[in-house]
C-alpha atoms as a PDB file:
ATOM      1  CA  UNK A   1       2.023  36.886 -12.696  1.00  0.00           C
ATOM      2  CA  UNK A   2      -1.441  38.255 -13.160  1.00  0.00           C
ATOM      3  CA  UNK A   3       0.087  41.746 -12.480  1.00  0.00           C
ATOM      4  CA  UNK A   4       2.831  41.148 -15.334  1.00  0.00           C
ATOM      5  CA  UNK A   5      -0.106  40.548 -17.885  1.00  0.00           C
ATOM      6  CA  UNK A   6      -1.726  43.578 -16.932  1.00  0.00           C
ATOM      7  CA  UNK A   7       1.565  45.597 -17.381  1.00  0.00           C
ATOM      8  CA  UNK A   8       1.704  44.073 -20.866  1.00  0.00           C
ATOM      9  CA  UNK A   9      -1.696  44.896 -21.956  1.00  0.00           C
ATOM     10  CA  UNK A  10      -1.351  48.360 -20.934  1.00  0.00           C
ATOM     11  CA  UNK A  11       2.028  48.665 -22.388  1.00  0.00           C
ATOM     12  CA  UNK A  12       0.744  47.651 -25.893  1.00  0.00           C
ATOM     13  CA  UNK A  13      -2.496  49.625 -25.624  1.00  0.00           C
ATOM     14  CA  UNK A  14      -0.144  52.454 -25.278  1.00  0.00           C
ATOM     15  CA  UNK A  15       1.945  51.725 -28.330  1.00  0.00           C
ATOM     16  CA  UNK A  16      -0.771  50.634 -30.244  1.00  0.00           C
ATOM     17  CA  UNK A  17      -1.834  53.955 -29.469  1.00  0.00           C
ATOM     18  CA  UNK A  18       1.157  55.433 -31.009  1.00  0.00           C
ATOM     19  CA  UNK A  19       0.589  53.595 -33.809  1.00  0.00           C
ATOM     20  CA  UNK A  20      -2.954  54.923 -34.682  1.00  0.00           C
ATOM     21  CA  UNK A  21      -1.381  58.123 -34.468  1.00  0.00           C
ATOM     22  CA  UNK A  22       0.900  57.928 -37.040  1.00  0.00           C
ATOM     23  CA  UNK A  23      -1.988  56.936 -39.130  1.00  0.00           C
ATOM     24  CA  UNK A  24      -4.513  59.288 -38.444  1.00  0.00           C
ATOM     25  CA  UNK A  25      -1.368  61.968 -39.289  1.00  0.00           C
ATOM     26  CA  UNK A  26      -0.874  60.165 -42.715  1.00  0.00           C
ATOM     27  CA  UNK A  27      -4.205  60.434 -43.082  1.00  0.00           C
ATOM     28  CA  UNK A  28      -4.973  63.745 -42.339  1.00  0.00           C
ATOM     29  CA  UNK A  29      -2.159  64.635 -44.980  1.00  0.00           C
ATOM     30  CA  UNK A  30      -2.717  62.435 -47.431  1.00  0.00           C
ATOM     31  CA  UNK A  31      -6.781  62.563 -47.741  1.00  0.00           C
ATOM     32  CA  UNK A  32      -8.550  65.303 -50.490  1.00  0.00           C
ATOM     33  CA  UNK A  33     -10.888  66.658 -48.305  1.00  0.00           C
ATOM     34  CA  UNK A  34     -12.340  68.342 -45.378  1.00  0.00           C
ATOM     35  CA  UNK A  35     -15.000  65.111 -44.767  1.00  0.00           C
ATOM     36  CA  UNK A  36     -12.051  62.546 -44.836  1.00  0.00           C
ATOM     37  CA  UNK A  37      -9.543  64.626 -43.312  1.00  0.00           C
ATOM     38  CA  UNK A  38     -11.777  64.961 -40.277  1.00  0.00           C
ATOM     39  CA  UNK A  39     -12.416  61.524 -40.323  1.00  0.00           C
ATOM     40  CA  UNK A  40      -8.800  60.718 -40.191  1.00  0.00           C
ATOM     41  CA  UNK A  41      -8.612  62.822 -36.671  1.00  0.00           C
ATOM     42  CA  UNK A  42     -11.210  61.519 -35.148  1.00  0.00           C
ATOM     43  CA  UNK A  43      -9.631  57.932 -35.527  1.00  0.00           C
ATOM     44  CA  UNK A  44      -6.848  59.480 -34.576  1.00  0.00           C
ATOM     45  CA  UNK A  45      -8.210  61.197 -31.559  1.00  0.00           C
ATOM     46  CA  UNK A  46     -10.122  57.541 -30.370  1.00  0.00           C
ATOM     47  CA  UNK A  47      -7.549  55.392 -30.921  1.00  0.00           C
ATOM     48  CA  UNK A  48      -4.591  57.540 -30.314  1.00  0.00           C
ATOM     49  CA  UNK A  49      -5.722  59.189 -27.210  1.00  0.00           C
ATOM     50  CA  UNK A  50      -8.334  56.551 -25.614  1.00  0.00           C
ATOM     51  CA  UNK A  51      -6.378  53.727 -26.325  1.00  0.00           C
ATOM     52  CA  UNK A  52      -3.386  55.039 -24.639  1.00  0.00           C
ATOM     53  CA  UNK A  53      -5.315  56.647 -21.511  1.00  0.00           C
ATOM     54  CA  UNK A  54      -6.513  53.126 -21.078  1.00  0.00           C
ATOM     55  CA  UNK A  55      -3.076  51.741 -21.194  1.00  0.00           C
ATOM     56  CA  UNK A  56      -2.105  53.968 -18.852  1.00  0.00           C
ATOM     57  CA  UNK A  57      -4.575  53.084 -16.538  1.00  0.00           C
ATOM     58  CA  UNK A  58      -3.852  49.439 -16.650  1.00  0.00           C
ATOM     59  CA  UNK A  59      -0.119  50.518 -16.005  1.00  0.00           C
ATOM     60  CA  UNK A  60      -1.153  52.359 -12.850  1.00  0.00           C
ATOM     61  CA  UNK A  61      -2.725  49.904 -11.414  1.00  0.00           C
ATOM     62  CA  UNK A  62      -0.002  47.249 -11.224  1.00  0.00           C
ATOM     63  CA  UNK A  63       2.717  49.897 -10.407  1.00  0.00           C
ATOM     64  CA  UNK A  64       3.194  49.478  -6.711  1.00  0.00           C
ATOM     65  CA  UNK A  65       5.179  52.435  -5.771  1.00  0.00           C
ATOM     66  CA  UNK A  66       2.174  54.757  -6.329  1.00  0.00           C
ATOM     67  CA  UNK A  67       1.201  53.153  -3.490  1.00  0.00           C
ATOM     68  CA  UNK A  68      -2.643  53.926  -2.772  1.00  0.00           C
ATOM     69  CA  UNK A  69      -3.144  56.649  -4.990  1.00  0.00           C
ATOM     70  CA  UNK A  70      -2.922  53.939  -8.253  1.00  0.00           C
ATOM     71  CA  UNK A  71      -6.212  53.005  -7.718  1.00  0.00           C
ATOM     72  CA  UNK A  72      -6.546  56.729  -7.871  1.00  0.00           C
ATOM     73  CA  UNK A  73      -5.050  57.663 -10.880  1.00  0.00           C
ATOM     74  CA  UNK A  74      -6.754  54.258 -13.113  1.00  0.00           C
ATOM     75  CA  UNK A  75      -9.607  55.956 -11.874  1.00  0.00           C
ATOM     76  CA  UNK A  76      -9.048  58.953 -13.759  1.00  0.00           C
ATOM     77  CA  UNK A  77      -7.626  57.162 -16.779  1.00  0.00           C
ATOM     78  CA  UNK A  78     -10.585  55.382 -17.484  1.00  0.00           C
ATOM     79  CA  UNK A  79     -12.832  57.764 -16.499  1.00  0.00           C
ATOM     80  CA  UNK A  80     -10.993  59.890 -19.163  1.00  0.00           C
ATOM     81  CA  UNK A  81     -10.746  57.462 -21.849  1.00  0.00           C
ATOM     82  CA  UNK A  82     -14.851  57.146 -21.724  1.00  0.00           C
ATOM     83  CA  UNK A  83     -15.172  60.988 -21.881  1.00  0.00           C
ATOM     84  CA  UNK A  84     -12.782  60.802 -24.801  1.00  0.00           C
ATOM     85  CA  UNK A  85     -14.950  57.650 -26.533  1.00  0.00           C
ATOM     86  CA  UNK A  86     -17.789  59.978 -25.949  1.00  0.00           C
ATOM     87  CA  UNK A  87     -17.148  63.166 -26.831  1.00  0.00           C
ATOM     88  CA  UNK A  88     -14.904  62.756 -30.281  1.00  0.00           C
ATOM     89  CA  UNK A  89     -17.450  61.443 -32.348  1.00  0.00           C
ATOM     90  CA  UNK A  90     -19.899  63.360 -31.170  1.00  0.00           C
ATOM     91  CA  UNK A  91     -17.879  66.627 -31.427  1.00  0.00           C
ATOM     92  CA  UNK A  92     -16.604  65.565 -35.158  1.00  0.00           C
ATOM     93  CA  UNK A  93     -20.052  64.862 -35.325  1.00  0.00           C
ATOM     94  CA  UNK A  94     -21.259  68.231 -35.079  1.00  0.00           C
ATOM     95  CA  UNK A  95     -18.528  69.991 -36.803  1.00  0.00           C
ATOM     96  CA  UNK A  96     -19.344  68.052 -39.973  1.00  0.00           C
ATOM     97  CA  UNK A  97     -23.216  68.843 -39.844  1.00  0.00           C
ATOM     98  CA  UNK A  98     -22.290  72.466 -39.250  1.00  0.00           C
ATOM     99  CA  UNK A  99     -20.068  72.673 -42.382  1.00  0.00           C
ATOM    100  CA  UNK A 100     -22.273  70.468 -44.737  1.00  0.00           C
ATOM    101  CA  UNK A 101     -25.614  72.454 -44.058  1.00  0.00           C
ATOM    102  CA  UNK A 102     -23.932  75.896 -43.649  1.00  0.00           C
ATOM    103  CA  UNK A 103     -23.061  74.500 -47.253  1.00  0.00           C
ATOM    104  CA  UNK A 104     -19.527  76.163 -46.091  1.00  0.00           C
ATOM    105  CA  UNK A 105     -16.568  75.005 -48.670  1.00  0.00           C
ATOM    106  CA  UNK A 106     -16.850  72.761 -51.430  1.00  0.00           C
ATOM    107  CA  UNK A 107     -19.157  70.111 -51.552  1.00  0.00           C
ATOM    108  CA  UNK A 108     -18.021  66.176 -51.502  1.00  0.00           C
ATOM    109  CA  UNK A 109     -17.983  64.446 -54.533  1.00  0.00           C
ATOM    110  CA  UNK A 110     -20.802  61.963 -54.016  1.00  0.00           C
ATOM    111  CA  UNK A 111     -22.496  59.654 -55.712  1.00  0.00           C
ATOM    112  CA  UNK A 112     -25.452  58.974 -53.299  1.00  0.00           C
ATOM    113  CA  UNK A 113     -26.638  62.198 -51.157  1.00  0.00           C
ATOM    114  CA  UNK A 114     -29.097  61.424 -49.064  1.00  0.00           C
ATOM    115  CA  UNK A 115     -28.821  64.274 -46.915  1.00  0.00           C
ATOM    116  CA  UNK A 116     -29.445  66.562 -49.855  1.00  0.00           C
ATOM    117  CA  UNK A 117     -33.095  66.220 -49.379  1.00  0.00           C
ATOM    118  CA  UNK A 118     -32.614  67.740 -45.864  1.00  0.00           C
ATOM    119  CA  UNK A 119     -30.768  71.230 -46.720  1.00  0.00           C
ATOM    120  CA  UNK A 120     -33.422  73.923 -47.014  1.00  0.00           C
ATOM    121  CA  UNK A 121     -33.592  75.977 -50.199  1.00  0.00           C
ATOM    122  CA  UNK A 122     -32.444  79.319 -50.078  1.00  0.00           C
ATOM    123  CA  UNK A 123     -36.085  80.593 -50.701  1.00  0.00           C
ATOM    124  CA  UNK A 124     -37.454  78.699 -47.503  1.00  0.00           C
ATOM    125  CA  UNK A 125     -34.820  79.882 -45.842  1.00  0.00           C
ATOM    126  CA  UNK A 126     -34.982  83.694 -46.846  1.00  0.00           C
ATOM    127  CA  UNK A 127     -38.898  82.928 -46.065  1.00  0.00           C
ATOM    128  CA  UNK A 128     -38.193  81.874 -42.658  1.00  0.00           C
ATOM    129  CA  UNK A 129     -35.554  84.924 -41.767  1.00  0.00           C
ATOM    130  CA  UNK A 130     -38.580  87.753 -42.920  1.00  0.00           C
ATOM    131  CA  UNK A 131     -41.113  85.776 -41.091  1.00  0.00           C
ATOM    132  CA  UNK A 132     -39.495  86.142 -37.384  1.00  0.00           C
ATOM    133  CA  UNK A 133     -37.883  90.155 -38.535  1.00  0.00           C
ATOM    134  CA  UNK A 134     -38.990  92.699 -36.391  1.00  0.00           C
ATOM    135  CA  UNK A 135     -40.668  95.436 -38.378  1.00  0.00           C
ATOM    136  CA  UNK A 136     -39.336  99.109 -36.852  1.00  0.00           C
ATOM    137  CA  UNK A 137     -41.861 100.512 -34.418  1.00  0.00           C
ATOM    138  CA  UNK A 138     -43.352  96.648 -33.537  1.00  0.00           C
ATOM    139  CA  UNK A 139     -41.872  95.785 -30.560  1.00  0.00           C
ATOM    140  CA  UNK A 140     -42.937  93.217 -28.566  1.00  0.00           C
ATOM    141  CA  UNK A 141     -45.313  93.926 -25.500  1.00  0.00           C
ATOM    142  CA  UNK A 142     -43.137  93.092 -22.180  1.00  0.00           C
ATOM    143  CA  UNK A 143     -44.516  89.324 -20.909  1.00  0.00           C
ATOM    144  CA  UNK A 144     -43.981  90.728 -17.105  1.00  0.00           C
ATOM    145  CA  UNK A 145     -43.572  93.609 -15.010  1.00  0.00           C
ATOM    146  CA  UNK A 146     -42.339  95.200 -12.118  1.00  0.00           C
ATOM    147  CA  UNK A 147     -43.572  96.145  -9.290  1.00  0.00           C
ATOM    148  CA  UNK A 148     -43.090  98.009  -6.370  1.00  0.00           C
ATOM    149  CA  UNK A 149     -43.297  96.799  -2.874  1.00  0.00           C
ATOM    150  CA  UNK A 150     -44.718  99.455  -0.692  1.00  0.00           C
ATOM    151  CA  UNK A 151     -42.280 100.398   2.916  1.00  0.00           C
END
């Protein structure tokens, strides 16, 4: 009985996660802009490819003829469906942050930017580059070096 549930669950965590897919592809084509368009993936990446790992692992581990190895493969399915819940948002994460302070493509249309306060002005960061240049003829004295061993 118990085992039935558990097929059901991870049966409807899979289509669920079907579901979320369809979504995040509306999404994606239907949003204006990078910053929503990415945001549309990423819910399409958690709950289209986490949720359904999960199911899958719930399946496996009421399906008897894997014998042994079910407890095997749930194993993997969940341990994959927590890399997945960690490693989307983070990655989206840092895709975003590398396009909005490379200032690479057009800008959101915001109301409230509280980030703006963050980006450096291109005079501190012109500043910066001819502070850490290496002049021609100034190299750097080696930290360490060699010696030989006398035979």
């Amino acid at each position: 009985m118990i085992e039935d549930v558990i097929f059901l669950i991870g049966s409807i965590a899979i289509l669920l996660g079907a579901v979320y897919d369809l979504i995040a592809a509306i999404g994606i084509l239907r949003f204006p802009d990078f910053y929503m368009r990415t945001h549309a993936a990423t819910v399409g990446t958690i709950g289209g490819a986490a949720l359904p790992v999960f199911g899958a692992g719930l399946v496996a581990l009421v399906y008897h003829p894997l014998g042994s190895q079910r407890f095997f493969m749930a194993g993997i399915a969940f341990t994959v469906g927590i890399l997945i819940l960690v490693i989307a948002p983070t990655g989206s994460h840092s895709i975003i942050s590398a396009v909005y302070f490379g200032r690479i493509g057009k800008k959101p249309k915001l109301k409230v930017d509280q980030l703006e306060e963050d980006l450096p002005k291109r005079s501190d960061v012109a500043e910066l580059v001819r502070e850490h240049e290496e002049t021609p003829g100034e190299e750097e004295e080696p930290k360490f070096t060699f010696r030989r061993l006398g035979r």
